[in-house]
N, C-alpha and C. Protein backbone atom coordinates (compact mmCIF):
# COMPACT_ATOMS: atom_id res chain seq x y z
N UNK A 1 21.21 19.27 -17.24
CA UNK A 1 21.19 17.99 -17.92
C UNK A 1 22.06 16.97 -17.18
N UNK A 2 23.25 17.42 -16.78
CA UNK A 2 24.11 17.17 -16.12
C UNK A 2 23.70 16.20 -14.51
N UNK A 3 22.39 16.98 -13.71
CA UNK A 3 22.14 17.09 -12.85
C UNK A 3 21.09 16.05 -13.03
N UNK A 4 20.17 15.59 -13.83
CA UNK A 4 18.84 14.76 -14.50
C UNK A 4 20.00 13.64 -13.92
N UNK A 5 21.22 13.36 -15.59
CA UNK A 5 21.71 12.06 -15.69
C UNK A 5 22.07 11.70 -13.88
N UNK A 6 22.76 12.14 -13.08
CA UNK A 6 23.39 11.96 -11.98
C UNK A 6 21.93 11.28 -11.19
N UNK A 7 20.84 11.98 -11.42
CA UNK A 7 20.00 11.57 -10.66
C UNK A 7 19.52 10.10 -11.06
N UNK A 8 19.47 10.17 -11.85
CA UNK A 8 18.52 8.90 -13.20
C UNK A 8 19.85 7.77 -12.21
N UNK A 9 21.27 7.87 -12.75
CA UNK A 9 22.42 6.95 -12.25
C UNK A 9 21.83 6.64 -11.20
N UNK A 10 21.94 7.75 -9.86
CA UNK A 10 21.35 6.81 -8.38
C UNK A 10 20.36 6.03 -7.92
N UNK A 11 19.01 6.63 -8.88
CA UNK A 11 17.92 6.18 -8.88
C UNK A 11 18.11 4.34 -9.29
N UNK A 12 18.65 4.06 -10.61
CA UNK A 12 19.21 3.08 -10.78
C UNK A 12 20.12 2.43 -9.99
N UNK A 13 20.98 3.15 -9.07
CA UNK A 13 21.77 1.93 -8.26
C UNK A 13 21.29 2.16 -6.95
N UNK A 14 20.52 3.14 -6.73
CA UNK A 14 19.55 2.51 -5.76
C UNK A 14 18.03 1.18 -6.09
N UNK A 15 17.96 1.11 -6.92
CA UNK A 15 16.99 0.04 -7.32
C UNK A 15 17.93 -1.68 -7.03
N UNK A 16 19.07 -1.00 -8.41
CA UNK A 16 20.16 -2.52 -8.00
C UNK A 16 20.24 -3.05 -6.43
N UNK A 17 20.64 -2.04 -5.69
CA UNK A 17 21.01 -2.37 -4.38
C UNK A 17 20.04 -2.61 -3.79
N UNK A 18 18.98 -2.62 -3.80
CA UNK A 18 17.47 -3.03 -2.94
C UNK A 18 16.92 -4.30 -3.62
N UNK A 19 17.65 -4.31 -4.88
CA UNK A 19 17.46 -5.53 -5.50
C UNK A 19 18.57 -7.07 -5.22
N UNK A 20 19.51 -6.56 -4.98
CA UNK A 20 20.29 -7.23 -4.07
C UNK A 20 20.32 -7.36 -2.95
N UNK A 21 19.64 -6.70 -2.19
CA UNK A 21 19.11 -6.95 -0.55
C UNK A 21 17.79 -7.85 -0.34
N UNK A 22 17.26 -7.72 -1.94
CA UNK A 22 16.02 -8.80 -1.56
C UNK A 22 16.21 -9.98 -2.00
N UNK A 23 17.56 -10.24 -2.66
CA UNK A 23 17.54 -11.73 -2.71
C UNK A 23 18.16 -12.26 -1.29
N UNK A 24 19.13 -11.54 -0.99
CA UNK A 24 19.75 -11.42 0.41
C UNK A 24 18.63 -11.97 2.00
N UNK A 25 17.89 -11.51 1.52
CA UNK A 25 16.66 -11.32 2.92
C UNK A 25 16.48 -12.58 3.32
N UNK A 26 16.26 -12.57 4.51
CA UNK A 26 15.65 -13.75 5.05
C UNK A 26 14.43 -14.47 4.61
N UNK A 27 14.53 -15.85 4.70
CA UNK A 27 13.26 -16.44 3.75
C UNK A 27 13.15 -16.40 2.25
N UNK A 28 14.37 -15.72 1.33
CA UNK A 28 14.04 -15.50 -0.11
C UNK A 28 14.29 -16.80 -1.03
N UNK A 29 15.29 -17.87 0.03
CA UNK A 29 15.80 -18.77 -0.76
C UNK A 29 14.49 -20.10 -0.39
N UNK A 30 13.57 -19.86 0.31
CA UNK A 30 13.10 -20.64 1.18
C UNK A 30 11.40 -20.40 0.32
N UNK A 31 11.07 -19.16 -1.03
CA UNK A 31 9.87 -18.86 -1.30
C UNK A 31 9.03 -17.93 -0.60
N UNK A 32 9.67 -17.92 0.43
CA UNK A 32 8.90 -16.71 1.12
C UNK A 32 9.10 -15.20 0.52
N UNK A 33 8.55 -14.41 0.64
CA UNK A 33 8.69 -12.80 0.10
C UNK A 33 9.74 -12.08 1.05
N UNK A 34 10.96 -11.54 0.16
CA UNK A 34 11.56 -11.11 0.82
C UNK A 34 11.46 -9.41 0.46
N UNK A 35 12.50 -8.67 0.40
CA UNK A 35 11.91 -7.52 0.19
C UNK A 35 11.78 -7.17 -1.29
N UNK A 36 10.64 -6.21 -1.59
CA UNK A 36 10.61 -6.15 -2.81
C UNK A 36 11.21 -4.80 -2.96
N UNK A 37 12.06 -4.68 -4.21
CA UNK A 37 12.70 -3.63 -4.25
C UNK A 37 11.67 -2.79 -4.68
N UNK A 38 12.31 -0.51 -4.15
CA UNK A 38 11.39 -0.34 -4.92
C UNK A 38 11.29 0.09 -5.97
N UNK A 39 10.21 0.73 -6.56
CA UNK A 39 10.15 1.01 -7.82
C UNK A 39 9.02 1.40 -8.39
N UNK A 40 8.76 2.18 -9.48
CA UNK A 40 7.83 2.46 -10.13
C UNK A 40 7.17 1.40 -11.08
N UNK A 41 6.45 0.67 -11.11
CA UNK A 41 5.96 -0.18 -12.02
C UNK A 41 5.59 -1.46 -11.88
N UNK A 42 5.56 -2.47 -12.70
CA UNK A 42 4.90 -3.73 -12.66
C UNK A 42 5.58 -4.87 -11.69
N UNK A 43 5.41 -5.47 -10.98
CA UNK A 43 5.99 -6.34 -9.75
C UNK A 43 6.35 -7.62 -10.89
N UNK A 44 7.51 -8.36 -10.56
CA UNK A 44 7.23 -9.59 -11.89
C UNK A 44 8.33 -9.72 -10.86
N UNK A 45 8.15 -11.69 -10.36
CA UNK A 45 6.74 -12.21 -10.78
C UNK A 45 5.42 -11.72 -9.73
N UNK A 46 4.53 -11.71 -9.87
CA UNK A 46 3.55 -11.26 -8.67
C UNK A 46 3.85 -11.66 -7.70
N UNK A 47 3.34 -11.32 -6.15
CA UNK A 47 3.88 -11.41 -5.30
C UNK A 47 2.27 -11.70 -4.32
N UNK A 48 2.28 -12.93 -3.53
CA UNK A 48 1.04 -13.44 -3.44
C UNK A 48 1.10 -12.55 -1.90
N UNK A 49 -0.46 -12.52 -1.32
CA UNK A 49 -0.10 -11.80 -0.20
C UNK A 49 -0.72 -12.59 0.73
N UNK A 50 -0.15 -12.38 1.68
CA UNK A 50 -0.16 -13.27 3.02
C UNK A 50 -1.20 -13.46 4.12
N UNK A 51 -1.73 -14.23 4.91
CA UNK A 51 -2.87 -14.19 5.17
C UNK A 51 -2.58 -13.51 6.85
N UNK A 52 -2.13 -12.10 6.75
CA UNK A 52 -1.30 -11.54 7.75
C UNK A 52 -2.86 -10.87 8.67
N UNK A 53 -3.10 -11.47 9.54
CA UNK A 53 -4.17 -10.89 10.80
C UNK A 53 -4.22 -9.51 10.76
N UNK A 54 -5.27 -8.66 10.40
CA UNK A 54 -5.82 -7.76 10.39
C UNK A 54 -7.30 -6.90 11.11
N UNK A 55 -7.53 -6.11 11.38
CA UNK A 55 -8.34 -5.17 12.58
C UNK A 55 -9.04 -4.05 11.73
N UNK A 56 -10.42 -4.59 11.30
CA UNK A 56 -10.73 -3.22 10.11
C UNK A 56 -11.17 -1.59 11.14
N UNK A 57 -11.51 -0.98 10.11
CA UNK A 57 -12.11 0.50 10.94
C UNK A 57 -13.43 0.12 11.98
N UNK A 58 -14.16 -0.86 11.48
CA UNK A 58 -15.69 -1.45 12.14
C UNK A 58 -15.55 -2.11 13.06
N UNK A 59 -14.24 -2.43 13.61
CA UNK A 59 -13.71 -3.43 14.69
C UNK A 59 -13.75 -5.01 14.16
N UNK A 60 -14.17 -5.11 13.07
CA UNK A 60 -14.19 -6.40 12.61
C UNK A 60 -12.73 -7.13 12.48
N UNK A 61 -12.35 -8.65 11.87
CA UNK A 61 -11.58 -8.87 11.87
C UNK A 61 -11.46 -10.36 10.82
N UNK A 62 -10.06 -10.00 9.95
CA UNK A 62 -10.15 -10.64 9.20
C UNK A 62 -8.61 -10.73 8.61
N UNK A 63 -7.85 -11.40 7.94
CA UNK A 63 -6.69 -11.10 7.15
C UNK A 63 -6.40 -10.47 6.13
N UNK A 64 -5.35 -10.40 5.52
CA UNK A 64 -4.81 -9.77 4.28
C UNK A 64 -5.31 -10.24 3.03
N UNK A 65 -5.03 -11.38 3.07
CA UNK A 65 -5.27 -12.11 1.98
C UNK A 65 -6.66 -12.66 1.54
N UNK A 66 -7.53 -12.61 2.49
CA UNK A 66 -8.94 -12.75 2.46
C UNK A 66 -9.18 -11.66 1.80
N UNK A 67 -9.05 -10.12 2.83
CA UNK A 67 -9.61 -8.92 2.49
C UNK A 67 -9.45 -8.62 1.05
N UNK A 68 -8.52 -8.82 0.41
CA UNK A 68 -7.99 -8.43 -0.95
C UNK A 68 -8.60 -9.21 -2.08
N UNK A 69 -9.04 -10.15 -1.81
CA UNK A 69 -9.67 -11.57 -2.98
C UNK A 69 -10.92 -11.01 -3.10
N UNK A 70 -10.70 -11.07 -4.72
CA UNK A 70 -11.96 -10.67 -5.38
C UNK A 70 -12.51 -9.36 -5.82
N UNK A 71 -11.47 -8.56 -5.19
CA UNK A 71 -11.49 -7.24 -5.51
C UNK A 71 -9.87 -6.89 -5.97
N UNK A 72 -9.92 -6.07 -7.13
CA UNK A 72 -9.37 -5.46 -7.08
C UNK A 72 -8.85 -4.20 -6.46
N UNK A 73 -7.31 -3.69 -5.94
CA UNK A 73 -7.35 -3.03 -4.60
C UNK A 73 -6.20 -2.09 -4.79
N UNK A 74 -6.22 -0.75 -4.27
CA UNK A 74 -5.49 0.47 -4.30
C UNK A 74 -4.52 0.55 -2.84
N UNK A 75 -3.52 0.39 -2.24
CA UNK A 75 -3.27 -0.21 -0.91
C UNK A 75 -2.56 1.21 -0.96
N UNK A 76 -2.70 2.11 -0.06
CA UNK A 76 -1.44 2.88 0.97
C UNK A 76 -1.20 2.56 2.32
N UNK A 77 0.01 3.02 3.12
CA UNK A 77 0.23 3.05 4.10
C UNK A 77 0.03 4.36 4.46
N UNK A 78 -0.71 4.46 5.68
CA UNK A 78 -0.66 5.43 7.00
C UNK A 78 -0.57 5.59 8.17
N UNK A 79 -1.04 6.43 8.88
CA UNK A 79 -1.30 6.42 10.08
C UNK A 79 -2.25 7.22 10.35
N UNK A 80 -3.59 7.66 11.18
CA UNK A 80 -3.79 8.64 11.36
C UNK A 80 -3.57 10.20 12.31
N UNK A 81 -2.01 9.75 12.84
CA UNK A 81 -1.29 11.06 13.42
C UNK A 81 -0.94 11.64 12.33
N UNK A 82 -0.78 11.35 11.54
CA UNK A 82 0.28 11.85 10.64
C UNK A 82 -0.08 13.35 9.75
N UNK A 83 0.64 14.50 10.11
CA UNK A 83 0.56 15.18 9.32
C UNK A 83 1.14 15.84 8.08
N UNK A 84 1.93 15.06 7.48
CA UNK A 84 2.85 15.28 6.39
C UNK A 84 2.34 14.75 5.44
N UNK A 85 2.56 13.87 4.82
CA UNK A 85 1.93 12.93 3.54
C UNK A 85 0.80 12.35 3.39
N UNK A 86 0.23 11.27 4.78
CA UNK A 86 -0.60 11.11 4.54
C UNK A 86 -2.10 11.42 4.58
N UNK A 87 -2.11 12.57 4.80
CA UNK A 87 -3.09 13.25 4.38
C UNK A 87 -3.37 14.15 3.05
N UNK A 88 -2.36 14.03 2.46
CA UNK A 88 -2.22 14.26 0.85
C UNK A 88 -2.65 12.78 0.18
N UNK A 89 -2.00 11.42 0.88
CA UNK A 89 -2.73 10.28 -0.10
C UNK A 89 -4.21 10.33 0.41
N UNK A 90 -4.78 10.56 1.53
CA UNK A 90 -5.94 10.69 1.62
C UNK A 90 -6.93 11.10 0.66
N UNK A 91 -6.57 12.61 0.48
CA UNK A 91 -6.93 13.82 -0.54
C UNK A 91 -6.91 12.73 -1.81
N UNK A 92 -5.89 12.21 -2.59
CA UNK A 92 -5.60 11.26 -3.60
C UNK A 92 -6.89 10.60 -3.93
N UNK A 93 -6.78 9.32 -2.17
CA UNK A 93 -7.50 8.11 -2.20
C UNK A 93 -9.04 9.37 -2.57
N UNK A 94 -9.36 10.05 -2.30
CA UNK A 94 -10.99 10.85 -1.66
C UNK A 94 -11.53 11.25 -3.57
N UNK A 95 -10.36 11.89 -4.38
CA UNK A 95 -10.37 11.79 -5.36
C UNK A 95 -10.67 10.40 -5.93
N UNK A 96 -9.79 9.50 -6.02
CA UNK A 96 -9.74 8.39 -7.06
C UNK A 96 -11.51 7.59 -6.78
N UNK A 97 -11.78 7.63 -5.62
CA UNK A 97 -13.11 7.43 -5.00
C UNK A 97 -14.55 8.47 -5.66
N UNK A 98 -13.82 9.43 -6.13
CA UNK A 98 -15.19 10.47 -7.23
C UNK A 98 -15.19 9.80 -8.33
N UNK A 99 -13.95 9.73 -8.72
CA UNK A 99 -13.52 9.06 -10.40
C UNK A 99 -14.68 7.39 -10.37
N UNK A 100 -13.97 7.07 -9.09
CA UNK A 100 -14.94 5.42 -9.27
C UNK A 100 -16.13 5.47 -8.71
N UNK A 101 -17.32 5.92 -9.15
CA UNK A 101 -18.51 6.50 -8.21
C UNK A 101 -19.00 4.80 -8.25
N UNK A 102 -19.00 4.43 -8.76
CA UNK A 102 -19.56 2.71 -8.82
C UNK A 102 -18.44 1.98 -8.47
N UNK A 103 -17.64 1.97 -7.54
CA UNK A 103 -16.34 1.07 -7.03
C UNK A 103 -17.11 0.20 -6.25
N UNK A 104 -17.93 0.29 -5.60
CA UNK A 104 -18.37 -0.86 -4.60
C UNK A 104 -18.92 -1.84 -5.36
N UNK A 105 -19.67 -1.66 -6.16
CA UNK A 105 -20.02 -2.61 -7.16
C UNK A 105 -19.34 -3.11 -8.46
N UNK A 106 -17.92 -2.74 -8.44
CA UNK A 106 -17.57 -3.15 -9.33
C UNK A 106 -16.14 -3.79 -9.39
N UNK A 107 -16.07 -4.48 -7.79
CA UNK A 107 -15.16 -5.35 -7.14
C UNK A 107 -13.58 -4.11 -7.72
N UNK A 108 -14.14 -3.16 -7.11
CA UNK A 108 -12.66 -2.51 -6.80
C UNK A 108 -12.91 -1.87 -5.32
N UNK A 109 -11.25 -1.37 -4.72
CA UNK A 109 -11.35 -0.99 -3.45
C UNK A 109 -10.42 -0.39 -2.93
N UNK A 110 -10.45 0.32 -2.38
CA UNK A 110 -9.68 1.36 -1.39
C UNK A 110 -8.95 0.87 -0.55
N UNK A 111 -7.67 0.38 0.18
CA UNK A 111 -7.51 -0.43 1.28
C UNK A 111 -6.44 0.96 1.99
N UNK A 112 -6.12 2.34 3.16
CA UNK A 112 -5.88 2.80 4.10
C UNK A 112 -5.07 1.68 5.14
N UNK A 113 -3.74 1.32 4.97
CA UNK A 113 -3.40 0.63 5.81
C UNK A 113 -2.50 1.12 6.59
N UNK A 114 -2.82 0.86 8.12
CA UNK A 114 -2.24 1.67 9.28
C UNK A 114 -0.34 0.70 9.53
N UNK A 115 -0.06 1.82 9.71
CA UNK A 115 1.60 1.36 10.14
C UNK A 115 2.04 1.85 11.57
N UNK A 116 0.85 2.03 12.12
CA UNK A 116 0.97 2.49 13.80
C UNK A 116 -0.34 1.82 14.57
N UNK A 117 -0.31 0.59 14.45
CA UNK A 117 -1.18 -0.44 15.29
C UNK A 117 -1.43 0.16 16.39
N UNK A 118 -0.50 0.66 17.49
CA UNK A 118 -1.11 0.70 18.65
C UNK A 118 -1.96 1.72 19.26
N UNK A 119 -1.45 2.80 17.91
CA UNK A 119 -2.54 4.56 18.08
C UNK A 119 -3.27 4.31 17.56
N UNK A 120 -3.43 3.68 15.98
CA UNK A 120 -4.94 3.72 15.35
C UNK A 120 -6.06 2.64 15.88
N UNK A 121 -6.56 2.82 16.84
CA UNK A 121 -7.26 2.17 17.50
C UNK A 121 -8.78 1.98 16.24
N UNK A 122 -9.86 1.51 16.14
CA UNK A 122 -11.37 1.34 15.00
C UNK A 122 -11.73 2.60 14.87
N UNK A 123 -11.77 2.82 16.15
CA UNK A 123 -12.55 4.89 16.10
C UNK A 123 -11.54 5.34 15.54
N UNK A 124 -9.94 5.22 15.88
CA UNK A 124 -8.76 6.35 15.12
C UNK A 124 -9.17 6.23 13.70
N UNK A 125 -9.18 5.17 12.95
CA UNK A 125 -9.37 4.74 11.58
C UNK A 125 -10.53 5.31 10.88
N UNK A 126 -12.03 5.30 11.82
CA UNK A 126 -13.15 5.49 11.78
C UNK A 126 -13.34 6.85 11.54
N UNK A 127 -12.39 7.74 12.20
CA UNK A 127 -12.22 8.93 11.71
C UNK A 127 -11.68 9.83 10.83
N UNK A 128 -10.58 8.66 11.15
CA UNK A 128 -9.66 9.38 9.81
C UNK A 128 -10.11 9.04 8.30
N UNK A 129 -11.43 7.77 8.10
CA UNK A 129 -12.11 8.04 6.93
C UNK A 129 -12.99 8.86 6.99
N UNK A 130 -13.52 9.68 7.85
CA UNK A 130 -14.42 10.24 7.29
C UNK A 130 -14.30 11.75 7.31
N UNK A 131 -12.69 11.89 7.43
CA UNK A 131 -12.48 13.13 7.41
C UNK A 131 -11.96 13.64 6.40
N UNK A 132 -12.05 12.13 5.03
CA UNK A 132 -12.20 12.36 3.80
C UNK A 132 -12.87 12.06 3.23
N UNK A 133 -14.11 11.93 3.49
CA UNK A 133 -15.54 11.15 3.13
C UNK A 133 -15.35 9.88 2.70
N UNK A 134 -14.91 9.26 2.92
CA UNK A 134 -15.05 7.64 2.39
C UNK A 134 -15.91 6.84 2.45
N UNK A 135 -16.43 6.83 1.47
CA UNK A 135 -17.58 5.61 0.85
C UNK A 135 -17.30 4.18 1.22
N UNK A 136 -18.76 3.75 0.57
CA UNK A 136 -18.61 2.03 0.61
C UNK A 136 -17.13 1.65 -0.38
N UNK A 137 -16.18 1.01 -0.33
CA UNK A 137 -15.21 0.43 -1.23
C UNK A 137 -14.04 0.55 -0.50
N UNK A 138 -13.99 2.03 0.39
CA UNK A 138 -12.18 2.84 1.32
C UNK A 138 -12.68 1.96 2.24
N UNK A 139 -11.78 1.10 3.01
CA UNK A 139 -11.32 0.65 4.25
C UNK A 139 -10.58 1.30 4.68
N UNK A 140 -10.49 1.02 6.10
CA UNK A 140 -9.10 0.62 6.85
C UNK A 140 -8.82 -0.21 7.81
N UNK A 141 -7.43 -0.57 7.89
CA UNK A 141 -7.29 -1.58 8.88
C UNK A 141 -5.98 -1.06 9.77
N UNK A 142 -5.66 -2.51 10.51
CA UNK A 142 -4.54 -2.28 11.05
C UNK A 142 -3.94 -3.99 11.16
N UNK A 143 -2.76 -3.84 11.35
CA UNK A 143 -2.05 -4.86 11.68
C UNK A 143 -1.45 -4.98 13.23
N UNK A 144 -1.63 -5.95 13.70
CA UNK A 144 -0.89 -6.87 15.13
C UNK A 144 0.66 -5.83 14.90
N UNK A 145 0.87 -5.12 15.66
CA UNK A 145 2.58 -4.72 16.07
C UNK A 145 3.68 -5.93 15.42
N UNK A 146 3.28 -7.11 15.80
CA UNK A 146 4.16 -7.87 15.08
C UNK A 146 4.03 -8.42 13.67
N UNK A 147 2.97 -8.34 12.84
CA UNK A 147 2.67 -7.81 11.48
C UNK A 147 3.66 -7.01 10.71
N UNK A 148 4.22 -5.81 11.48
CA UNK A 148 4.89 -4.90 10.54
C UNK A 148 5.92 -5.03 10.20
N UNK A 149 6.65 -5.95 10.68
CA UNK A 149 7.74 -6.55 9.60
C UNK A 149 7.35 -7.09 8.34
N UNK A 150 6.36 -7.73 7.90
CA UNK A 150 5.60 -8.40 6.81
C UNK A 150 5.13 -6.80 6.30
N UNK A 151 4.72 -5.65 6.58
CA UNK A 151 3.95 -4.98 6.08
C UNK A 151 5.59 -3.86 5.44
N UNK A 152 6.18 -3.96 6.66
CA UNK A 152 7.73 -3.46 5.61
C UNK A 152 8.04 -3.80 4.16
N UNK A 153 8.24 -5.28 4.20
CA UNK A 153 8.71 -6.16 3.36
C UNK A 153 7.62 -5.74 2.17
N UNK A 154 6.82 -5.78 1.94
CA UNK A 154 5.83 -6.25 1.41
C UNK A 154 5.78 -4.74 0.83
N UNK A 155 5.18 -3.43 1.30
CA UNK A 155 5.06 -2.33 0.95
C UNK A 155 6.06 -0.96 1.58
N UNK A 156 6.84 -1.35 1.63
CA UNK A 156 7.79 0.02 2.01
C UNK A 156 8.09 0.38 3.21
N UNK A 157 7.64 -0.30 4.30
CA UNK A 157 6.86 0.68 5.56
C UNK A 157 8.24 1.45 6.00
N UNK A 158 9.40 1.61 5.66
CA UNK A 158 10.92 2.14 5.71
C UNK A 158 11.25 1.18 6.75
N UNK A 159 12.07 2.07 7.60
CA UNK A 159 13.23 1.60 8.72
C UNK A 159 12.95 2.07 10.17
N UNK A 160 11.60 1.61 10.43
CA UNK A 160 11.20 1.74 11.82
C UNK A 160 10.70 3.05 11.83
N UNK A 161 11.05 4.26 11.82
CA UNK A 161 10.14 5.71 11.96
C UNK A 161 8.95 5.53 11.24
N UNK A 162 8.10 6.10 11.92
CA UNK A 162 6.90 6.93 11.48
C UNK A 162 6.91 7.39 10.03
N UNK A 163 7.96 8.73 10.33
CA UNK A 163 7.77 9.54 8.82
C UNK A 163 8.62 8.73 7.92
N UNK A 164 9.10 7.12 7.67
CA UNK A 164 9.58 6.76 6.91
C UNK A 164 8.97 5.96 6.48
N UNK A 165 7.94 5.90 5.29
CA UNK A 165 7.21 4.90 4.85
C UNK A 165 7.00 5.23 3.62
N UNK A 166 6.68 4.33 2.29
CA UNK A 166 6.19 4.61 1.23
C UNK A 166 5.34 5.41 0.83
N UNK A 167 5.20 6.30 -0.05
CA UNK A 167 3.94 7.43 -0.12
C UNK A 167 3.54 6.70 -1.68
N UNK A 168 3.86 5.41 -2.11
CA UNK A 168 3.30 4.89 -3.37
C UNK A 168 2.04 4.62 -2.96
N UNK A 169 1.66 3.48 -4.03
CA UNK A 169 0.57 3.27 -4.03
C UNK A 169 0.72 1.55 -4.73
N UNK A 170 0.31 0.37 -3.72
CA UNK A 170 0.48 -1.05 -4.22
C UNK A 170 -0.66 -1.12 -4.81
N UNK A 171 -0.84 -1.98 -6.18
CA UNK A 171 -1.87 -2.54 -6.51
C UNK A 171 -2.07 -3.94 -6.62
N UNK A 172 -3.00 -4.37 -6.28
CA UNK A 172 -3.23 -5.76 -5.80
C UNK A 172 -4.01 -6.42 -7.16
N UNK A 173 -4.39 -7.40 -7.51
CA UNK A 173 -5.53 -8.12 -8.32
C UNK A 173 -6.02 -8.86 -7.78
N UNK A 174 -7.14 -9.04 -8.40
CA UNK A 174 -8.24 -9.83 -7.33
C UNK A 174 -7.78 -11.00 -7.23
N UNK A 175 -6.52 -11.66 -7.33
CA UNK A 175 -6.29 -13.48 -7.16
C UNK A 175 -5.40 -12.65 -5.66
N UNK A 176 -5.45 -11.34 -5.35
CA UNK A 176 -4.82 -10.98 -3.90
C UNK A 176 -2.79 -11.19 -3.95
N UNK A 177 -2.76 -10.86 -5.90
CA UNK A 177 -1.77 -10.56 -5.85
C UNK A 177 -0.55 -9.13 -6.31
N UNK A 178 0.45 -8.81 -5.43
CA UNK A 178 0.52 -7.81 -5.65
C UNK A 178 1.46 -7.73 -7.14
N UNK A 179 0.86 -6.52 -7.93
CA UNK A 179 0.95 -6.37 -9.61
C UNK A 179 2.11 -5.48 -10.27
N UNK A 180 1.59 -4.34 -9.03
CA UNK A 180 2.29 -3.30 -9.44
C UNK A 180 2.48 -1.87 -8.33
N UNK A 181 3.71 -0.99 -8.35
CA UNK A 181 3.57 -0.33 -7.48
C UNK A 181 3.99 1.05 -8.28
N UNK A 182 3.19 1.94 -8.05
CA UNK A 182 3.27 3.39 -8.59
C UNK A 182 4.39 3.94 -8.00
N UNK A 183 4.87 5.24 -8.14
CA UNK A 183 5.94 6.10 -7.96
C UNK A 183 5.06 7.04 -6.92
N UNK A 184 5.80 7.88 -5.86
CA UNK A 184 5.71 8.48 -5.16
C UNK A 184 4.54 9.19 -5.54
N UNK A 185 3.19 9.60 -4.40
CA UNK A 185 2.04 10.55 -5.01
C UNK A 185 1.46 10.72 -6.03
N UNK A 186 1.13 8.97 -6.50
CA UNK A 186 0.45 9.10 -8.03
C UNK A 186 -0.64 10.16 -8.03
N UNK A 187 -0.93 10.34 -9.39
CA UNK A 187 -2.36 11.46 -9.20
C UNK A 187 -3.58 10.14 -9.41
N UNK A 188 -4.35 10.85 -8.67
CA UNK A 188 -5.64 10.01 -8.72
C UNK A 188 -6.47 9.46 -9.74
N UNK A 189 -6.31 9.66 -11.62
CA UNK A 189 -6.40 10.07 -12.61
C UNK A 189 -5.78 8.62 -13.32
N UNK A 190 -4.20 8.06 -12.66
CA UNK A 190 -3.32 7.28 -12.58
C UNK A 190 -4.25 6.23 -12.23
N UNK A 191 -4.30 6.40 -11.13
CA UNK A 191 -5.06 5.13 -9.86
C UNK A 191 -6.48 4.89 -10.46
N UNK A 192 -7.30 5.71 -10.35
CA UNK A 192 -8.39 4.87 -11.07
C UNK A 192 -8.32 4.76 -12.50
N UNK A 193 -7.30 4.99 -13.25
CA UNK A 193 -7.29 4.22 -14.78
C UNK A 193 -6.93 3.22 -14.52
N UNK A 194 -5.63 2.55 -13.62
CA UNK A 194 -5.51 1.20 -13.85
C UNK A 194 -6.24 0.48 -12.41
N UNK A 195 -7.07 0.90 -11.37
CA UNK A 195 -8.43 0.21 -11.25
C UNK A 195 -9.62 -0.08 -12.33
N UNK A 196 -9.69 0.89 -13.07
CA UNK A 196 -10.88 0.09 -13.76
C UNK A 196 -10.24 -0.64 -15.00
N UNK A 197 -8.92 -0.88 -15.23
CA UNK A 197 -8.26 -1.65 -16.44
C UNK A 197 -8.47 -2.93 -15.61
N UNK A 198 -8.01 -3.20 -13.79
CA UNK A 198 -7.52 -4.01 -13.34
C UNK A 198 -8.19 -5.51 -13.51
């Protein structure tokens, strides 16, 4: 019991302190998004997203803030080297994608976002969906190398390593703003209940 409270305490002054680093951040006094602390739950106030240059799996090309409008949207970070986590949110995303058998038509969406621009090349991406079957609705993209400071800020991406990145899950609304962010390895069960609430 002893061991719960101690945890619950850090958990909390680790929130404070990330919450005080994001008023801190560069650009916060200025309206720009600085970091959002993290956390399990509802983003307040929303947090608009940026029209940050993006590289889908099809080689196409388009931004953030485009891609996200009008759909409602399930966002992780990956990579496709990666063999630790994200291939468990994969497994997740491949699930929440059975649950929504009508997602393409029903302005919800999958968004796979790469945090290693210069390995996940269209084919890296191209593969790594379909080595969880991904339907019409799962994307992926990538961001410009100099993007990932914005993609830090914005969703977790940690402190420069690889294996340090968020294993949540952002949710976006279709005005392409971000709402809310789940706790570590939501179950898929989670994710498409509040896609089809969204």
């Amino acid at each position: 019991m002893a061991e719960r409270a101690d945890l619950d305490r850090r958990r909390l002054l680790g929130t404070l302190a990330a919450g005080a680093l994001a008023m801190l951040a560069p650009g916060h006094a200025h309206g720009e998004p600085g970091v959002i602390p993290y956390h399990g739950g509802r983003i307040s106030p929303p947090v608009p997203m940026p029209a940050l240059p993006l590289q889908l799996a099809d080689g196409t090309s388009t931004d953030l803030a485009t891609l996200l409008r009008g759909r409602a949207t399930a966002l992780h970070l990956m990579f496709t080297g990666c063999t630790t986590t994200c291939p468990i949110q994969g497994v997740v995303f491949s699930r929440v994608q059975g649950l929504l058998r009508d997602a393409a038509t029903r302005r919800v969406q999958l968004l796979s976002l790469s945090i290693n621009p210069l390995e996940d090349t269209p084919a890296a991406m191209r593969a790594w969906l379909a080595r969880f079957a991904a339907g019409p609705g799962w994307i992926a993209a990538r961001t410009a190398p100099e993007g990932l400071d914005a993609i830090a800020r914005l969703f977790g991406a940690g402190s420069g390593s690889l294996a340090d990145h968020a294993t949540s899950v952002s949710l976006i609304n279709t005005r392409a703003m971000l709402v809310w962010r789940t706790y570590d390895l939501p179950s898929p069960e989670s994710l498409a209940d509040m896609l089809n609430r969204a």
